[in-house]
N, C-alpha and C. Protein backbone atom coordinates (compact mmCIF):
# COMPACT_ATOMS: atom_id res chain seq x y z
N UNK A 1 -15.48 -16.05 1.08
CA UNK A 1 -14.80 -14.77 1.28
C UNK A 1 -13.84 -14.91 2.47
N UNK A 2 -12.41 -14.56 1.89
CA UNK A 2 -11.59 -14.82 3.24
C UNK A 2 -11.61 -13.51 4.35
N UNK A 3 -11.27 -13.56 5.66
CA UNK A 3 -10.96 -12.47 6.49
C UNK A 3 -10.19 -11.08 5.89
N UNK A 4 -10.76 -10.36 6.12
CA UNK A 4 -9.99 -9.05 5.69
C UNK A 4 -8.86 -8.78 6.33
N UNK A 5 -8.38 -9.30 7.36
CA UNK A 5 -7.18 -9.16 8.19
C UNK A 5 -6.11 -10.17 7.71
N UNK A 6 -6.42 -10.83 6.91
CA UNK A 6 -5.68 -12.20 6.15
C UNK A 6 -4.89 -11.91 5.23
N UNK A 7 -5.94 -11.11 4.16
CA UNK A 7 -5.67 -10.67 2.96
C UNK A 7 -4.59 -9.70 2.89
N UNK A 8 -4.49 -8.45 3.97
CA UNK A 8 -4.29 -7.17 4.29
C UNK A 8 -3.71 -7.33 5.46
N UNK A 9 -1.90 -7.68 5.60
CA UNK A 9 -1.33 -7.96 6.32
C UNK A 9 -0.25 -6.63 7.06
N UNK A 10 -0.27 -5.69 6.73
CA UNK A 10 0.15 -4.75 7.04
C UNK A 10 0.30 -3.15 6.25
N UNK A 11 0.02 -2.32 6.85
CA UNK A 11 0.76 -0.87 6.57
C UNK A 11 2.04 -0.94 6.08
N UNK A 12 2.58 -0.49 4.68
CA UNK A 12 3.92 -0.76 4.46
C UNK A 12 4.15 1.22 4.02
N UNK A 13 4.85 1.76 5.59
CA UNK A 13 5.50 2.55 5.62
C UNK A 13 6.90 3.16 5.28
N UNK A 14 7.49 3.69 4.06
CA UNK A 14 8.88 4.10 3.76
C UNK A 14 8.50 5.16 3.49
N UNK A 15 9.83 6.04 3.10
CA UNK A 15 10.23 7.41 2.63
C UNK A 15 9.00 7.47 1.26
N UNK A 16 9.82 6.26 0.23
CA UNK A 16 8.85 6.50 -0.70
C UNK A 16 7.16 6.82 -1.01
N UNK A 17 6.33 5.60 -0.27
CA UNK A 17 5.37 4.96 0.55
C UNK A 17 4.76 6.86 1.05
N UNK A 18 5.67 7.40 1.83
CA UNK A 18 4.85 8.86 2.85
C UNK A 18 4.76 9.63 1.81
N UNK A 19 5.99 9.65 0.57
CA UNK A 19 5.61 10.60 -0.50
C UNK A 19 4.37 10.37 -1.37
N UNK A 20 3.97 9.62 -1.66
CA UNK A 20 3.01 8.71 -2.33
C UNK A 20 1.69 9.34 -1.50
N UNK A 21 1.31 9.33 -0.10
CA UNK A 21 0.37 9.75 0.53
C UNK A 21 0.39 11.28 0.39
N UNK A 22 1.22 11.93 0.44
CA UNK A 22 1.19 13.38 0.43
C UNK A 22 0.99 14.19 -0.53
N UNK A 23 0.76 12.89 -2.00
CA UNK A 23 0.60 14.12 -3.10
C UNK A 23 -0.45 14.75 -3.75
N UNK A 24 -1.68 14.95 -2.77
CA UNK A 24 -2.65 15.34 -2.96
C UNK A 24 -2.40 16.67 -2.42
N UNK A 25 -1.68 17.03 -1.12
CA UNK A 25 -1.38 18.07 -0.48
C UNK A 25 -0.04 18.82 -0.93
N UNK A 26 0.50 17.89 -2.18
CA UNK A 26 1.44 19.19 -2.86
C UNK A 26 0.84 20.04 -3.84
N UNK A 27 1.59 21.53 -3.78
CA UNK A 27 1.05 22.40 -4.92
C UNK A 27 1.92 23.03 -5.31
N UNK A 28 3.46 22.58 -4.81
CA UNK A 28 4.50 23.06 -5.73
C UNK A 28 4.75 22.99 -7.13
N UNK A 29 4.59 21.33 -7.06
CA UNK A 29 4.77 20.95 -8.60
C UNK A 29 3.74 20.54 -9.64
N UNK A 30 3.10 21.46 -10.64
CA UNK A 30 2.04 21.74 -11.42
C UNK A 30 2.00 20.25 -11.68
N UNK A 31 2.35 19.20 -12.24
CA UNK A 31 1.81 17.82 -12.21
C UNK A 31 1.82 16.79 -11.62
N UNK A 32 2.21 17.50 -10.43
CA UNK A 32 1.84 16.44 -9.27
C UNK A 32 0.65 16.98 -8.28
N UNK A 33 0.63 18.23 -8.87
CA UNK A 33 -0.69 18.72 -8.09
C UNK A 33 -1.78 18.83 -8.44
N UNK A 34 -1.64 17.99 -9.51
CA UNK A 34 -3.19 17.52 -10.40
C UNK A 34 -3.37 15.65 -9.51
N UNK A 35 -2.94 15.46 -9.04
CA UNK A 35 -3.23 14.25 -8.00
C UNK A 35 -3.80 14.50 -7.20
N UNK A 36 -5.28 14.26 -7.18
CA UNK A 36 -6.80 14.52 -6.11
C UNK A 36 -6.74 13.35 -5.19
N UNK A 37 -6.00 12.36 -6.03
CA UNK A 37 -6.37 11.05 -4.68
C UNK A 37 -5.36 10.31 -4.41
N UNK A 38 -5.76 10.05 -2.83
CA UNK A 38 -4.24 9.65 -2.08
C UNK A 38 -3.94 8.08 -2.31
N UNK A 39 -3.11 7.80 -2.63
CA UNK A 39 -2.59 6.23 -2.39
C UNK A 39 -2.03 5.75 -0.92
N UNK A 40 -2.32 4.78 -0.71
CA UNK A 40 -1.46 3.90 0.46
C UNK A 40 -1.12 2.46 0.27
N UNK A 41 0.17 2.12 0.54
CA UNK A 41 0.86 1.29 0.19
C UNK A 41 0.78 -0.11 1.50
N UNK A 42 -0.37 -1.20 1.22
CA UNK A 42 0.38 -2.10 2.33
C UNK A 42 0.50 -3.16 1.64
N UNK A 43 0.86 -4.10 2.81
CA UNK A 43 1.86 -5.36 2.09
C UNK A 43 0.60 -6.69 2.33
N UNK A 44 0.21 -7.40 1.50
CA UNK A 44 -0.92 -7.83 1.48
C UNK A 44 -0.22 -9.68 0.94
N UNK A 45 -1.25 -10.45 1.05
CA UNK A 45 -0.71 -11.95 1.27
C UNK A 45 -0.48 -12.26 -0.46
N UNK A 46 0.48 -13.10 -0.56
CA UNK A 46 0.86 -13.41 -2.05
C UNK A 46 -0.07 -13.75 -2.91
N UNK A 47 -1.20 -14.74 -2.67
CA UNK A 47 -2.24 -15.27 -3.28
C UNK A 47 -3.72 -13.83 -3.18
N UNK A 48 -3.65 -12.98 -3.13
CA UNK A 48 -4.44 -11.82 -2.88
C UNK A 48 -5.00 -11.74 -4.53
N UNK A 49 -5.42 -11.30 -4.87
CA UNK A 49 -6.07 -10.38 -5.90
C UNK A 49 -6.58 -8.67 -6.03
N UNK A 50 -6.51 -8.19 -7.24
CA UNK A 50 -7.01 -6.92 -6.55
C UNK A 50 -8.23 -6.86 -6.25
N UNK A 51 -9.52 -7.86 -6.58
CA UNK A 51 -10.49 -7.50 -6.13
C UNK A 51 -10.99 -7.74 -4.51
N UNK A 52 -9.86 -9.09 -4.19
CA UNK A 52 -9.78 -8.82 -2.68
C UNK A 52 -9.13 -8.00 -1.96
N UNK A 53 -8.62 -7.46 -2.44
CA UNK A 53 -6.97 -6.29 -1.64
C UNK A 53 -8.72 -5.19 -1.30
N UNK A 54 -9.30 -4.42 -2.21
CA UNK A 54 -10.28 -3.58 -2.82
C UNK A 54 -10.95 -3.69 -1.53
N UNK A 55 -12.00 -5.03 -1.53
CA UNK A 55 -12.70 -5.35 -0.39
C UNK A 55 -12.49 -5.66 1.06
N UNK A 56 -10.89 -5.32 0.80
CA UNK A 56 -10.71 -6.27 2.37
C UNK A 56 -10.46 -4.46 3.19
N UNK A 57 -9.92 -3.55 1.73
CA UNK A 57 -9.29 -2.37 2.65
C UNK A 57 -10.64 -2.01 3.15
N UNK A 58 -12.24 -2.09 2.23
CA UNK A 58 -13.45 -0.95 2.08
C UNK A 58 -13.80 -1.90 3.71
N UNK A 59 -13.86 -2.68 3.89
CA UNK A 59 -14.14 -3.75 5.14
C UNK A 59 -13.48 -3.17 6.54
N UNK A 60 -12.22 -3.00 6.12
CA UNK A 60 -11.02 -2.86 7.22
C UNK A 60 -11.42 -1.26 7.67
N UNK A 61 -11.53 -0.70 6.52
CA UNK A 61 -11.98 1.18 6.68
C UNK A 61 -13.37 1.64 6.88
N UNK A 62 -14.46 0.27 7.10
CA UNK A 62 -15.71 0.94 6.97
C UNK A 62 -15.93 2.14 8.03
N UNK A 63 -15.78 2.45 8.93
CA UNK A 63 -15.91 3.29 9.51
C UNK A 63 -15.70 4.68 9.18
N UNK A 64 -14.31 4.59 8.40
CA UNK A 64 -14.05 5.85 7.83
C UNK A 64 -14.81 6.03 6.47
N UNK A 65 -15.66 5.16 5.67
CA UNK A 65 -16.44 5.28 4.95
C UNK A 65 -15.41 5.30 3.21
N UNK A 66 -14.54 5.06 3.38
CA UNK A 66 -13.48 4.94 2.05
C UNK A 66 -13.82 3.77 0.85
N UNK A 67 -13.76 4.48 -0.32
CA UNK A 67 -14.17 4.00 -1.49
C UNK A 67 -12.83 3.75 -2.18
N UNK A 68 -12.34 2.36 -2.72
CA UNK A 68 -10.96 2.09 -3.14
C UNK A 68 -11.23 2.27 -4.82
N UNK A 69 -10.74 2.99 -5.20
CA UNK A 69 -10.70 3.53 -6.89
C UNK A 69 -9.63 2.41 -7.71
N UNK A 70 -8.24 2.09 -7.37
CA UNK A 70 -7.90 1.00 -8.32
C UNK A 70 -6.94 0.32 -6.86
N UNK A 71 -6.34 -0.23 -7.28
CA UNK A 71 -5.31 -0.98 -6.90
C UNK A 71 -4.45 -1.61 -7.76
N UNK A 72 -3.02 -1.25 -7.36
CA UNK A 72 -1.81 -1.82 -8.53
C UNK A 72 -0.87 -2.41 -7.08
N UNK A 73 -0.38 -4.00 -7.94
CA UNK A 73 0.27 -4.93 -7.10
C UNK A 73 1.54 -5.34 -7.51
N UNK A 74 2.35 -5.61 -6.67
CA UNK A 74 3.92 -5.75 -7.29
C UNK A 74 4.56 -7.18 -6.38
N UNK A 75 5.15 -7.41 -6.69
CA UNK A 75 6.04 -8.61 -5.96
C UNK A 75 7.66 -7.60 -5.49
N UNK A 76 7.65 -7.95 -4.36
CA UNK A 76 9.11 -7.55 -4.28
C UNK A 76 9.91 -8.93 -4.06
N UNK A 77 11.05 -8.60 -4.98
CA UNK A 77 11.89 -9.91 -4.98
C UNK A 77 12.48 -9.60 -3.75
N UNK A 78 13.74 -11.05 -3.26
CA UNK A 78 14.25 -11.04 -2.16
C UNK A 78 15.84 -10.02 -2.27
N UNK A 79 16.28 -9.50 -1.68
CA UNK A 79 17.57 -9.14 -2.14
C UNK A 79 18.89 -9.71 -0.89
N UNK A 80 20.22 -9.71 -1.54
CA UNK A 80 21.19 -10.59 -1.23
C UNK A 80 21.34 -9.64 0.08
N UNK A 81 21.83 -10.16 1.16
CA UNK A 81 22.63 -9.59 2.70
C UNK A 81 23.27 -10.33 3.14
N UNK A 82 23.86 -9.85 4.13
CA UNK A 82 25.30 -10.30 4.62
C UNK A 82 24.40 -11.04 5.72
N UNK A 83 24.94 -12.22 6.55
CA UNK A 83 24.63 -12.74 7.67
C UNK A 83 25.84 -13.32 8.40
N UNK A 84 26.68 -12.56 8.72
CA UNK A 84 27.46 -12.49 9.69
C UNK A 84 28.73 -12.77 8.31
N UNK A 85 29.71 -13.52 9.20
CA UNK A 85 31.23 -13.60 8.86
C UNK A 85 31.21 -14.49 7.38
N UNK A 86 30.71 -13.82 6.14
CA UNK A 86 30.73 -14.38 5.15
C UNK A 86 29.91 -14.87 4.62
N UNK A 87 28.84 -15.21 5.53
CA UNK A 87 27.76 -16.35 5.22
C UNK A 87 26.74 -15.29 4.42
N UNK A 88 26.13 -15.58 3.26
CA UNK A 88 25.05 -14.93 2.85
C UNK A 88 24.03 -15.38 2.66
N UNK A 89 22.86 -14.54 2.88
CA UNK A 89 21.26 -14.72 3.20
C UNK A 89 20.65 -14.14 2.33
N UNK A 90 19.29 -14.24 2.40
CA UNK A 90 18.23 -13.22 1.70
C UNK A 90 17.25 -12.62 2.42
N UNK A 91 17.03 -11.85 2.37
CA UNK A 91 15.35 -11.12 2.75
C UNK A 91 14.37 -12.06 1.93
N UNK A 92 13.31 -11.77 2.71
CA UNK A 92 12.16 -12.57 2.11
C UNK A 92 11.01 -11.38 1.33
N UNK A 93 10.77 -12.34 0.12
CA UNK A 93 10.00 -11.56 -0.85
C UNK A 93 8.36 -11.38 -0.01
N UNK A 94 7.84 -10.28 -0.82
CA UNK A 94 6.72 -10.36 -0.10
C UNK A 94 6.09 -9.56 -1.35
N UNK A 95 4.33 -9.57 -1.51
CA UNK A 95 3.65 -8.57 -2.23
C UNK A 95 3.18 -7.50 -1.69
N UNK A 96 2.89 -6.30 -2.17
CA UNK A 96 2.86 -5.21 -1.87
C UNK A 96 1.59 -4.08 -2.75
N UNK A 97 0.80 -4.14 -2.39
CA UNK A 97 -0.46 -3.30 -3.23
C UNK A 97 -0.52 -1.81 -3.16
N UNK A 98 -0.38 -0.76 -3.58
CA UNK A 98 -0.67 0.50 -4.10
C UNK A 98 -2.13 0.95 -4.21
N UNK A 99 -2.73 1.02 -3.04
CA UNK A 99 -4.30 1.19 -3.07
C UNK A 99 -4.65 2.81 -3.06
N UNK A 100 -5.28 3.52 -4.19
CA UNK A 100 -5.97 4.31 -4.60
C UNK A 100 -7.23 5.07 -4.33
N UNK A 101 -7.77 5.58 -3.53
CA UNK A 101 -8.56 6.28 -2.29
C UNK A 101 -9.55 7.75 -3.89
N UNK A 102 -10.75 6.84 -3.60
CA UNK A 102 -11.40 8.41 -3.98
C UNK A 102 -11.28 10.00 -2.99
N UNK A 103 -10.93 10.17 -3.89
CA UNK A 103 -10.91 12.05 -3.87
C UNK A 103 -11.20 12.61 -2.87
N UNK A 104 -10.75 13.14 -1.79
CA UNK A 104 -11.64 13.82 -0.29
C UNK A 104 -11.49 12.39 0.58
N UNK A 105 -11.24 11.56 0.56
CA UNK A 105 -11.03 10.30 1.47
C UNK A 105 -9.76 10.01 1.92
N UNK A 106 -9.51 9.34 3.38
CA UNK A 106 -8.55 9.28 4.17
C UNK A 106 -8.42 8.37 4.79
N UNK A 107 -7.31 7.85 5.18
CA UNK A 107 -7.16 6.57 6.16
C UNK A 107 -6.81 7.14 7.20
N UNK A 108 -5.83 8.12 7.36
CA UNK A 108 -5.20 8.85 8.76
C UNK A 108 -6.05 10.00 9.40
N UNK A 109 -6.18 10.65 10.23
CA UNK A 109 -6.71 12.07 11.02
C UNK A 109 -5.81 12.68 10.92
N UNK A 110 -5.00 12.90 9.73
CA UNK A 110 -4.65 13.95 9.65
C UNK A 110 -4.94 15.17 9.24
């Protein structure tokens, strides 16, 4: 069993990412307010699996006592950028997991 801090390399915070956490607490929109459980998005090591992503978050969160319901994983490819006077580069790809939180459970105090 590898380190849970290995596996589970960061919090991956965006616009999209905060909407994704909040839609348990919308009740504007009738089918998005049938979403009881929160997702959080971090960026986890390429060779991961979901059954380690699963164990490394329930490990990383025991304290807060959180039960991981699924997990869905994506690759983000690299995309093209400028690096100065012509020269072009890439961003580096990385994977990224969509972890799924039973119902009434939280990662933040909020």
């Amino acid at each position: 069993m590898r380190n849970p801090y290995e596996v589970i390399k960061k919090r991956y915070i965006t616009e999209k990412a905060t909407v994704l956490e909040q839609l348990q607490n919308n009740q504007s929109n009738r089918s998005v307010a049938r979403c009881k459980s929160p997702k959080y998005v971090f960026i986890v090591d390429d060779n991961a699996n979901k059954a380690e992503i699963a164990t490394a978050i329930e490990a990383i969160y025991k304290e807060k006592n959180v039960k991981v319901m699924s997990v869905n994983t994506m690759i983000v490819k690299p995309k093209a950028k400028r690096r100065g006077r012509g020269r072009m580069g890439a961003t580096s790809s990385f994977k990224k997991a969509v972890v799924t939180l039973e119902a009434g459970d939280a990662i933040d105090n909020v």
